[in-house]
Every structure is written in C-alpha cells, then in structure tokens.
N, C-alpha and C. Protein backbone atom coordinates (compact mmCIF):
# COMPACT_ATOMS: atom_id res chain seq x y z
N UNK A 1 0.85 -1.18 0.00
CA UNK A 1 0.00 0.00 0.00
C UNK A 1 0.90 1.25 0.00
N UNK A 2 0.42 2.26 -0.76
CA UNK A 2 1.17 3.20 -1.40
C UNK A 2 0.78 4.65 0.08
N UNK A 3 1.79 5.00 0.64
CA UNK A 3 1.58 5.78 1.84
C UNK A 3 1.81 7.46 0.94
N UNK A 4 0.31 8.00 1.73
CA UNK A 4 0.36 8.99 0.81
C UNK A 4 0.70 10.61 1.68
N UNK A 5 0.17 11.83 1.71
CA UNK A 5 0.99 12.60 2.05
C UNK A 5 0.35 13.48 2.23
N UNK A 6 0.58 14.57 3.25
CA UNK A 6 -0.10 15.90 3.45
C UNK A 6 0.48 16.99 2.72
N UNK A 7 -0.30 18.25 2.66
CA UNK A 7 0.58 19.26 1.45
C UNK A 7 -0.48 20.55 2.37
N UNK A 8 0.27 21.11 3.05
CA UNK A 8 -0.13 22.32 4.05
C UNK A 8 0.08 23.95 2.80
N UNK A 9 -0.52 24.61 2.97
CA UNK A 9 -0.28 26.15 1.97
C UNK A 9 -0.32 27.34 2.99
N UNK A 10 0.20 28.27 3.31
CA UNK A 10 -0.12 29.51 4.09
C UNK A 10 0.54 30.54 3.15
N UNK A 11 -0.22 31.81 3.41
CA UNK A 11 0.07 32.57 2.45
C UNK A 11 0.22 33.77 3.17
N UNK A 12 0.61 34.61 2.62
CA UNK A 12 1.36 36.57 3.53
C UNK A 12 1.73 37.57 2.29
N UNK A 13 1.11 38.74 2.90
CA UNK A 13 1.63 39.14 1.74
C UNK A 13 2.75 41.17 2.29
N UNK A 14 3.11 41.49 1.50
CA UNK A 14 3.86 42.39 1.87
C UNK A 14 4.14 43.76 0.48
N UNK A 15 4.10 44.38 0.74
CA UNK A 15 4.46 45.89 0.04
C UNK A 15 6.05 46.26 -0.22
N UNK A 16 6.44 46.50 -1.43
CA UNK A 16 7.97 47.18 -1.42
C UNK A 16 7.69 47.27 -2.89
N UNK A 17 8.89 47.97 -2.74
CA UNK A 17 9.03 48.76 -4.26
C UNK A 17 10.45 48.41 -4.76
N UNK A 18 10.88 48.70 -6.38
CA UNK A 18 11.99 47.57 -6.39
C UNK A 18 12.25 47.89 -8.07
N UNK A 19 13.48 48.05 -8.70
CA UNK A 19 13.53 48.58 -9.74
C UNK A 19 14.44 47.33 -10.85
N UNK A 20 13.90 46.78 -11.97
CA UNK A 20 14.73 45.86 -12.55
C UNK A 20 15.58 46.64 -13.50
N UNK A 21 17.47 46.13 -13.07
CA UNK A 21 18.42 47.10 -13.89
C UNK A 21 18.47 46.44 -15.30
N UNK A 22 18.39 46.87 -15.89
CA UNK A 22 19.29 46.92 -17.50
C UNK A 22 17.52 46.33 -18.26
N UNK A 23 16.67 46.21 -17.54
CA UNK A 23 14.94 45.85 -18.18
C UNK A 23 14.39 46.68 -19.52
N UNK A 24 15.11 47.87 -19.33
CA UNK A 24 14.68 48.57 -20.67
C UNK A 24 13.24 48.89 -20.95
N UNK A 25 12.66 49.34 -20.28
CA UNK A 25 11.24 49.15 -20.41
C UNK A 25 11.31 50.42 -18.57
N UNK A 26 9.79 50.08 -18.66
CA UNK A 26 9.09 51.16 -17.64
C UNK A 26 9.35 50.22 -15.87
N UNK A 27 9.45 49.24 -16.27
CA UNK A 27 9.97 48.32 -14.94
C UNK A 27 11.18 48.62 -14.64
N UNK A 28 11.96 49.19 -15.28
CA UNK A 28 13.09 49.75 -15.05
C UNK A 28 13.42 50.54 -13.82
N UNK A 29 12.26 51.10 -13.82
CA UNK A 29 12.02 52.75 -12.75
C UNK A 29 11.76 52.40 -12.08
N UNK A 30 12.27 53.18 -10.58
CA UNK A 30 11.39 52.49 -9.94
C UNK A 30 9.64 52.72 -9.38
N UNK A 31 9.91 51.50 -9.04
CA UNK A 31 8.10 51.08 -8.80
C UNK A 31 7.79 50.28 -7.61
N UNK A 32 6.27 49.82 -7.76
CA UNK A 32 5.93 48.89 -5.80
C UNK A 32 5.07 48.12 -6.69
N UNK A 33 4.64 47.27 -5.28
CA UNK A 33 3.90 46.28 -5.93
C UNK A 33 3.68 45.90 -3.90
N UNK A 34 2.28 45.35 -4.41
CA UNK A 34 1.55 44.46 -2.92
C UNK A 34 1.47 42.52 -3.73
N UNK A 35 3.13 42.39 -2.73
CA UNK A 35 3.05 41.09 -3.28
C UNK A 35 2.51 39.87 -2.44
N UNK A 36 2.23 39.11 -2.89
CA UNK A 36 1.23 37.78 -2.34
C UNK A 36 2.51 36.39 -2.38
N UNK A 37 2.87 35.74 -1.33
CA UNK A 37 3.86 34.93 -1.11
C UNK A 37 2.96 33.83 -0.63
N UNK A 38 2.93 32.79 -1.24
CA UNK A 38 2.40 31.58 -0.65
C UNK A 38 3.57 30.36 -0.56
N UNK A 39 3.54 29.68 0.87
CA UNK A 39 4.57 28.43 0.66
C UNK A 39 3.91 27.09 0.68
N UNK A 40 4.45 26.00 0.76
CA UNK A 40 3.51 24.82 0.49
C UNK A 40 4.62 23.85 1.30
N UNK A 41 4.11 22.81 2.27
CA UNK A 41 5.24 22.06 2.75
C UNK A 41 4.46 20.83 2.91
N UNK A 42 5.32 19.89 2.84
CA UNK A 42 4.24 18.63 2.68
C UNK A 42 5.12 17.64 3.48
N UNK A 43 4.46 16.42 4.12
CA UNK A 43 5.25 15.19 5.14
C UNK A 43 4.28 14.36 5.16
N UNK A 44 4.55 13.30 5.74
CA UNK A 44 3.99 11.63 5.39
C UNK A 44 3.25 11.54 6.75
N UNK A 45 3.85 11.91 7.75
CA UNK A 45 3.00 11.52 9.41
C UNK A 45 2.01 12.78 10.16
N UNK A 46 1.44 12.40 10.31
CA UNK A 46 0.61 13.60 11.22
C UNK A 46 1.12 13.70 12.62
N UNK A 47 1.15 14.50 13.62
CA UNK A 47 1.32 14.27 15.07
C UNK A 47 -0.22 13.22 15.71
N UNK A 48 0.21 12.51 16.19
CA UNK A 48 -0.90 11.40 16.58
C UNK A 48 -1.55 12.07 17.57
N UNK A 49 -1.16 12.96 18.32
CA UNK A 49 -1.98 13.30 19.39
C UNK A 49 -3.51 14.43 18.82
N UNK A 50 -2.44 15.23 17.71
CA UNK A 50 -3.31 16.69 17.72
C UNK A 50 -3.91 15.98 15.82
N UNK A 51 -3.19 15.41 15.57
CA UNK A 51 -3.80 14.46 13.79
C UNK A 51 -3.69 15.71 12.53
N UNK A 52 -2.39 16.73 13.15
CA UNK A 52 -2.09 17.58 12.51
C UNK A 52 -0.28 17.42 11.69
N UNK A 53 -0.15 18.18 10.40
CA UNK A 53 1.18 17.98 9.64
C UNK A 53 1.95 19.15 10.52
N UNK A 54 1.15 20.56 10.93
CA UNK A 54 1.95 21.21 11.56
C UNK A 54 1.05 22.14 11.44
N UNK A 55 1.05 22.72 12.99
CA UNK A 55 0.05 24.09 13.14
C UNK A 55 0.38 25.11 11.96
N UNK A 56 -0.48 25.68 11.74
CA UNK A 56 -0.41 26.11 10.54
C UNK A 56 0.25 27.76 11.36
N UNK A 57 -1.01 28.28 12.57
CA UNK A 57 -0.71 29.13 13.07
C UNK A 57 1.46 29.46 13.31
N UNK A 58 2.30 28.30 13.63
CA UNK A 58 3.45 28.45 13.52
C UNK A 58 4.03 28.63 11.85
N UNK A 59 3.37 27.93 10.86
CA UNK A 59 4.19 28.22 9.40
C UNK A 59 3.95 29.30 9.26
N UNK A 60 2.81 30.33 9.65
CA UNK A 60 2.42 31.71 8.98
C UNK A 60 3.25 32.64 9.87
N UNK A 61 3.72 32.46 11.05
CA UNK A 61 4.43 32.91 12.14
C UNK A 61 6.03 32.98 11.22
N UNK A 62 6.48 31.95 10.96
CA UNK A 62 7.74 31.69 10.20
C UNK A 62 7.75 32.21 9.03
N UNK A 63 6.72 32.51 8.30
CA UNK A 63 6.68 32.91 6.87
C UNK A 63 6.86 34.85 7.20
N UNK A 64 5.70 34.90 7.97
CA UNK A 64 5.93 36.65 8.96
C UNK A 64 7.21 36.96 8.45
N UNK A 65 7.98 36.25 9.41
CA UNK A 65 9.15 36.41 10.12
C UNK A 65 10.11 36.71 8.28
N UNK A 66 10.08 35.80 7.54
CA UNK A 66 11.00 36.06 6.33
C UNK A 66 10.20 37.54 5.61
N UNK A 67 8.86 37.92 5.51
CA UNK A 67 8.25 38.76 4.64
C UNK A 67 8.32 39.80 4.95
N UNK A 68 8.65 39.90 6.70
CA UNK A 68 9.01 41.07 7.24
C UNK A 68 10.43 41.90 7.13
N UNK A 69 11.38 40.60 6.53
CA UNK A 69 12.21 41.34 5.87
C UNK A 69 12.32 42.26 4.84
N UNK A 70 11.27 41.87 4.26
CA UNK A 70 10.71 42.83 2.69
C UNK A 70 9.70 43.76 2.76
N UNK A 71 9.08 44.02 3.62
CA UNK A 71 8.30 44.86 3.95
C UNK A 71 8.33 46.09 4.22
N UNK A 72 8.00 46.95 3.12
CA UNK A 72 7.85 48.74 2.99
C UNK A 72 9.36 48.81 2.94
N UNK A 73 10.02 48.00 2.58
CA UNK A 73 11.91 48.11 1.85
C UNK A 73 11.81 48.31 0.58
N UNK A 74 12.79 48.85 0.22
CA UNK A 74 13.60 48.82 -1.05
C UNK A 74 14.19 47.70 -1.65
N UNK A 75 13.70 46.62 -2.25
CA UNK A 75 14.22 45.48 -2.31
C UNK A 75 15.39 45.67 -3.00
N UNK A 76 16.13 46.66 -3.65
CA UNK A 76 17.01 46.73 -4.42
C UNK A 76 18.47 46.83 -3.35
N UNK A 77 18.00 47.50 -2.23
CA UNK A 77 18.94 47.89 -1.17
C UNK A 77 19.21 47.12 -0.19
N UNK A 78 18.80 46.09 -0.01
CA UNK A 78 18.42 44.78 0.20
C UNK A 78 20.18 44.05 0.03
N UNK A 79 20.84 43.69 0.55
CA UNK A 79 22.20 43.14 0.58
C UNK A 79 22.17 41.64 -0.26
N UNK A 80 20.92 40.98 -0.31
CA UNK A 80 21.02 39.35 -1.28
C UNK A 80 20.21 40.09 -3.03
N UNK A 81 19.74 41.62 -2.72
CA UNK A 81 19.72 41.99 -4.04
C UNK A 81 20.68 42.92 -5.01
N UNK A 82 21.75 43.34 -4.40
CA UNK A 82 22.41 44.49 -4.44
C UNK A 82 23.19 44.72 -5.89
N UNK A 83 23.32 43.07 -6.34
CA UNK A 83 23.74 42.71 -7.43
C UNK A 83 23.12 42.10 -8.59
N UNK A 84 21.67 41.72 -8.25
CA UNK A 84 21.33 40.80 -8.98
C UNK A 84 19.62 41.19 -8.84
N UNK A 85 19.00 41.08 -9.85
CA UNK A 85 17.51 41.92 -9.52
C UNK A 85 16.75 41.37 -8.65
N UNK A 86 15.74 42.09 -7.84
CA UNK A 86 14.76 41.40 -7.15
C UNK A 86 13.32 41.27 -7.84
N UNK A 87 13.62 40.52 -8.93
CA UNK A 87 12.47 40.14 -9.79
C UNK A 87 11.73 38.86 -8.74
N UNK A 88 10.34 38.87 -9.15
CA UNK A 88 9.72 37.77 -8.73
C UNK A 88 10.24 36.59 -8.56
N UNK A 89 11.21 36.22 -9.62
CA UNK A 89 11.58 34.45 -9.10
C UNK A 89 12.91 34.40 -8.58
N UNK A 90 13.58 35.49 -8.26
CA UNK A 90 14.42 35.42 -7.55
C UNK A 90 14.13 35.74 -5.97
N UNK A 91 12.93 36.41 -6.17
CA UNK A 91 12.03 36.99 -4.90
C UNK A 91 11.86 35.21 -4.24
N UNK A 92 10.93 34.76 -4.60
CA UNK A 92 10.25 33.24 -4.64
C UNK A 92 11.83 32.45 -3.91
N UNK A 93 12.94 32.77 -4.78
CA UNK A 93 14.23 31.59 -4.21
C UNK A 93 14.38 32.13 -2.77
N UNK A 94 14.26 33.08 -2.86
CA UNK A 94 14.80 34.15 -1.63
C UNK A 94 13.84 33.61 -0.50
N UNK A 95 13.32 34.09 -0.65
CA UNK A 95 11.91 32.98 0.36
C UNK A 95 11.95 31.50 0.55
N UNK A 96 12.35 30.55 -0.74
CA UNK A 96 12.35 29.39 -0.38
C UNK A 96 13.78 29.16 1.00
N UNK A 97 14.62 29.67 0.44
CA UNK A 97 16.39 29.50 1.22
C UNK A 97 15.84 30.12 2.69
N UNK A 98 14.80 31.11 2.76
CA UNK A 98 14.84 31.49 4.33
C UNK A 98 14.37 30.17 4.86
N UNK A 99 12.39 30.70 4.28
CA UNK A 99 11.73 29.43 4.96
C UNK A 99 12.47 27.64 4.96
N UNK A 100 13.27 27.58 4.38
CA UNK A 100 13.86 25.99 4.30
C UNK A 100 14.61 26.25 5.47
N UNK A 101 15.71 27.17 5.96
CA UNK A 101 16.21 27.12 7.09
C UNK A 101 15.40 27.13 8.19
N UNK A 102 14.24 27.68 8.12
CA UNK A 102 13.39 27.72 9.65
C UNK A 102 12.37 26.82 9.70
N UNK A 103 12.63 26.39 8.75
CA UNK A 103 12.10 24.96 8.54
C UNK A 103 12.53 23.53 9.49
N UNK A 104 13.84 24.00 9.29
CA UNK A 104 14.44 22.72 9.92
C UNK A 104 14.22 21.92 10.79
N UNK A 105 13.94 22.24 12.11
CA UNK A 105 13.36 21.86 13.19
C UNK A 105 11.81 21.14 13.21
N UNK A 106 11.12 21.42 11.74
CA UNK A 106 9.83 20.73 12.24
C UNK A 106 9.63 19.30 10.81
N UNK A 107 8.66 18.60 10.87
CA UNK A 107 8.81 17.76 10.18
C UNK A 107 8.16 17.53 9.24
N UNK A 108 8.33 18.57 8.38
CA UNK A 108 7.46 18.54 7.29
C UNK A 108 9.29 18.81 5.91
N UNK A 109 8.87 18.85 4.91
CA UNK A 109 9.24 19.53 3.76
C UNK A 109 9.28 20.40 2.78
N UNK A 110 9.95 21.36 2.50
CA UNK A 110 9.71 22.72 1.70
C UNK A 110 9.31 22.33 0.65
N UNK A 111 8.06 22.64 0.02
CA UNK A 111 7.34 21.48 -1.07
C UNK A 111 7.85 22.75 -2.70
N UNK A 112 7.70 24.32 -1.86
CA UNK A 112 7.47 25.15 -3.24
C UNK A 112 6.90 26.63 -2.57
N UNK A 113 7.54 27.36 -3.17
CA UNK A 113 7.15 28.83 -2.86
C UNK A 113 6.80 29.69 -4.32
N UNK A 114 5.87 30.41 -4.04
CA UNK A 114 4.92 31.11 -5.41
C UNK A 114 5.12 32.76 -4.67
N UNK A 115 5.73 33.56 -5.38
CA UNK A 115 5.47 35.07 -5.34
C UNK A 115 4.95 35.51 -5.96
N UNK A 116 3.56 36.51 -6.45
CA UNK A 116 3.50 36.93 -7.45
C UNK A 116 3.47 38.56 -7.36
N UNK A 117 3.48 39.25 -8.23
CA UNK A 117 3.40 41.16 -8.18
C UNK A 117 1.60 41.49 -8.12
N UNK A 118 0.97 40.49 -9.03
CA UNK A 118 -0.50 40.78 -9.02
C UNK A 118 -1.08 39.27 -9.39
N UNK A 119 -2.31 39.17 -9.59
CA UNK A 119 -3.09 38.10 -9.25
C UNK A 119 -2.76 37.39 -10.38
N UNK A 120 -2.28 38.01 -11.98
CA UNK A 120 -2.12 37.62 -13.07
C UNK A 120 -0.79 37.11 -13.78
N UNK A 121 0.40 37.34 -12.71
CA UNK A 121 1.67 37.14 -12.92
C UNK A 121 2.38 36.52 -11.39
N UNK A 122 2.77 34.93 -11.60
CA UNK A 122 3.27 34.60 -10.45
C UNK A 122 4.57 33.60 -11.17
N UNK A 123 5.35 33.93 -9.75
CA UNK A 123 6.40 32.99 -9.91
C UNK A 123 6.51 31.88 -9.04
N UNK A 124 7.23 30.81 -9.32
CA UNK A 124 7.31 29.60 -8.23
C UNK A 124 8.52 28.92 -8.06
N UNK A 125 9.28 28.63 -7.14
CA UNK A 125 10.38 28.51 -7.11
C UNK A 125 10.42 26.82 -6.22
N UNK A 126 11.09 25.88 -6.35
CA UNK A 126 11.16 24.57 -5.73
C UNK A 126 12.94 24.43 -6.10
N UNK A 127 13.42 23.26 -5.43
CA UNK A 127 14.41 22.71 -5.64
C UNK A 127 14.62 21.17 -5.43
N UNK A 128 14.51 20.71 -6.29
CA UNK A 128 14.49 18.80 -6.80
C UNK A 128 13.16 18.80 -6.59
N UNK A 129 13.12 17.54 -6.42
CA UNK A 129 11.71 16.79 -6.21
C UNK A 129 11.15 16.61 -4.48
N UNK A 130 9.71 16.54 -4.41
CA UNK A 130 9.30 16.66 -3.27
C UNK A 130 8.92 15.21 -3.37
C-alpha cells in the first residue's frame, strides 16, 4: 500500500518597491507592488496526538518572520539583491532559502514557494523533487 501525504499552503503578503536594472522598459524605474507569497510544505505523518502535519498558526508565524524582511523596503537595497535583480523568481528563491532554514526543526518539507506582483503574474520557485 502506497503511503500517501499531506501538502499544508499559508500565504502573507507584503508591500515594497523595487527597480529591474538593464529591463529597458518602464519596470526599469522604480516602482511597488503588494506582493502575495504563498509556501507549500508537505510530510507523510501527522502528530498522533493533535492528527495535525503542523500548526499552521506556527508556518504563517515563520513565513511573517521572512516577509518582514521585505516589507515597505527597497528590495534593491536589500544586501542578497544588491547585485542581482529582485524580480519575482528570484524573490520566490529568496523565500524558499529562508523558509527551508526555519524549517528545519519541524517535520514537514519545503514542497514550493509562489510570489506573485499581481493576481495575473506569479512565480514559483522549488528545488528537486518533493
């Protein structure tokens, strides 16, 4: 029998403004955006007592904690952007590398992180297979 799997989502969202260099275009300038960050973590056992993958109330606590880095900032001024743009899917990696470290301690898996600028343009960022 094929043991199957939980897949938890919490989502946050945050405000900053953020300019892409050498874009050539009006994204160039700078600009903001109210972005929407959702993560996804998934594991095989529930806690037997509570029949939960992981309070959710703690992943949105941990997710806080990374979005509040980006929040009403300059993502450009930003020291992991200083060189390299803070476009959406580098936004998305940036988020996966936090949340995977504060991750560690509980027992689930970083399944995939989605940033997007508006409801119509999103990015998603994973690394190997879940």
């Amino acid at each position: 029998m094929t043991q199957g799997q939980w897949r938890l989502r919490v989502s946050s969202d945050f405000s900053s403004s953020h300019q892409l260099r050498h874009y050539e275009g009006k994204c160039e300038n700078m600009h903001g955006h109210n972005f929407t960050v959702e993560v996804d973590v998934v594991g095989e056992s529930l806690d037997q007592r509570l029949g939960i993958l992981m309070d959710f109330k703690a992943l949105k606590r941990l997710l806080k904690e990374v979005t509040d880095e980006l929040d009403h900032r300059h993502l450009n001024d930003l020291p992991d952007f200083a060189e390299q743009n803070p476009s959406s899917e580098l936004l998305a990696r940036f988020v996966f590398r936090r949340m995977k470290d504060l991750l560690a301690p509980y027992p689930v898996r970083l399944a995939e992180v989605m940033v997007s600028e508006k409801a119509s343009s999103r990015a998603y960022y994973s690394e190997g297979s879940v």
